[in-house]
Protein backbone atom coordinates (compact mmCIF):
# COMPACT_ATOMS: atom_id res chain seq x y z
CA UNK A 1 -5.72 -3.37 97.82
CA UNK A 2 -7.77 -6.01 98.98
CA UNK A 3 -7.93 -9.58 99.37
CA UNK A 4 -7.13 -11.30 95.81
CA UNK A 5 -8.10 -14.71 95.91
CA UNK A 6 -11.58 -13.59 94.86
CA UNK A 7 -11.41 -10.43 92.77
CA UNK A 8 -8.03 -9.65 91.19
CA UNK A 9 -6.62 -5.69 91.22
CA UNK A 10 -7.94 -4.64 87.80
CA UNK A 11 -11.77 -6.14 89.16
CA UNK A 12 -11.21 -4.42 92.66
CA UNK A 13 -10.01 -1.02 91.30
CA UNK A 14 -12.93 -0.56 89.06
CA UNK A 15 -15.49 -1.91 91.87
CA UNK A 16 -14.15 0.87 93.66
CA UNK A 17 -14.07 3.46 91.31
CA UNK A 18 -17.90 2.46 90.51
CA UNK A 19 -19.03 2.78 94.27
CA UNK A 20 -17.06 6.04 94.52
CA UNK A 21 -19.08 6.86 91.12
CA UNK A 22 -22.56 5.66 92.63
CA UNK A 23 -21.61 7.47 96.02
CA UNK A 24 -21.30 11.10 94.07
CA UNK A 25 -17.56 11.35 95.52
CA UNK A 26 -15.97 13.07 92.85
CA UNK A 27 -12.24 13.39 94.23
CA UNK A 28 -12.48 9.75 95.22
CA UNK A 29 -13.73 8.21 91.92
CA UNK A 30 -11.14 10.64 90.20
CA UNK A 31 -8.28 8.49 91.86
CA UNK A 32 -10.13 5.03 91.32
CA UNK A 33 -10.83 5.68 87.51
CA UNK A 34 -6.88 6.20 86.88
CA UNK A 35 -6.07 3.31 89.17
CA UNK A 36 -8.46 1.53 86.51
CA UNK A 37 -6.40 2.66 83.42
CA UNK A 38 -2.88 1.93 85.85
CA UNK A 39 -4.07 -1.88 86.53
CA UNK A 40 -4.72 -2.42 82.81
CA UNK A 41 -8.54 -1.59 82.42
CA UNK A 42 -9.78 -1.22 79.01
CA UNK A 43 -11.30 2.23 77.85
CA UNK A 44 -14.75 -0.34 77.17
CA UNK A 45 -14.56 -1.69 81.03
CA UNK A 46 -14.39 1.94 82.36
CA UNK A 47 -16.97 3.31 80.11
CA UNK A 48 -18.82 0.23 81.16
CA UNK A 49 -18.58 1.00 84.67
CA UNK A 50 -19.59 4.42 84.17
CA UNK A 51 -23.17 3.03 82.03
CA UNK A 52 -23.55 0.80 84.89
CA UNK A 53 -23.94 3.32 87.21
CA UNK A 54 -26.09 5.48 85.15
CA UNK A 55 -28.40 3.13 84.75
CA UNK A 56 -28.90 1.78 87.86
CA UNK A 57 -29.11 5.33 89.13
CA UNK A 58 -32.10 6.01 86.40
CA UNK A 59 -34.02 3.32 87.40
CA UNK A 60 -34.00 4.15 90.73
CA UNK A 61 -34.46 7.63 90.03
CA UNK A 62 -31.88 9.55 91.74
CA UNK A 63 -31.55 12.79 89.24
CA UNK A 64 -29.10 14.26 91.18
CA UNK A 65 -26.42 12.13 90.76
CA UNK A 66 -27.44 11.52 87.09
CA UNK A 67 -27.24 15.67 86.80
CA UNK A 68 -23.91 15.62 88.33
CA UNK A 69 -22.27 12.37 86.24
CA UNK A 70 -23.77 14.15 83.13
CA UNK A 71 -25.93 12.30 80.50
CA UNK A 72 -22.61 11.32 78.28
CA UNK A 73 -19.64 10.97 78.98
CA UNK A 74 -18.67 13.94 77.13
CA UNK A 75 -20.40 15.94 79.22
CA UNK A 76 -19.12 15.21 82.57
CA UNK A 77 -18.80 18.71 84.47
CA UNK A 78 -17.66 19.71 88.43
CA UNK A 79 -16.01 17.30 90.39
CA UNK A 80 -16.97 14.60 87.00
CA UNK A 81 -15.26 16.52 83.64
CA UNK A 82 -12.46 13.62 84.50
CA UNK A 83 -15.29 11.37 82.95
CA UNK A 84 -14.69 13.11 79.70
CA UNK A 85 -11.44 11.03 79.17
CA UNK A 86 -13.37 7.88 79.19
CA UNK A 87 -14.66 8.21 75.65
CA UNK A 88 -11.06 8.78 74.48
CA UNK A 89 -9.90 5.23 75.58
């Protein structure tokens, strides 16, 4: 974990797990997004995360990583179907 004086666990973890997102590392974001729901993150934080990412990778037009997030959550596939429990929190 990192320094906490700033950004507390909860804020760090999902930081992380929304660069891993952004970054198309599947098996990495995997770990961060249950270290989300560990450190107390809500289901609407996560999923917020997630949308985050999405959009920012729509406006800047990067289709690949869109196509391999999936356009919902519920549709998550590959190294992403872990996404798919996001909607259930």
């Amino acid at each position: 974990m990192a320094e906490t004086s700033i950004l507390d666990g909860r804020e760090t973890v999902l930081l992380e797990f929304a660069c891993c997102l952004a970054d198309g590392v599947g098996p990495q974001a995997k770990g961060h997004f249950f270290g989300c729901r560990n450190l107390s993150a809500s289901g609407e934080e996560i999923r917020g995360a997630i949308e985050i990412v999405r959009e920012i990778a729509r406006q800047l037009e990067l289709t690949s990583l869109l196509e391999e997030v999936g356009e919902g959550f519920e549709r998550g596939e590959g190294e992403f179907r872990f996404l798919k429990r996001a909607s259930a929190w």
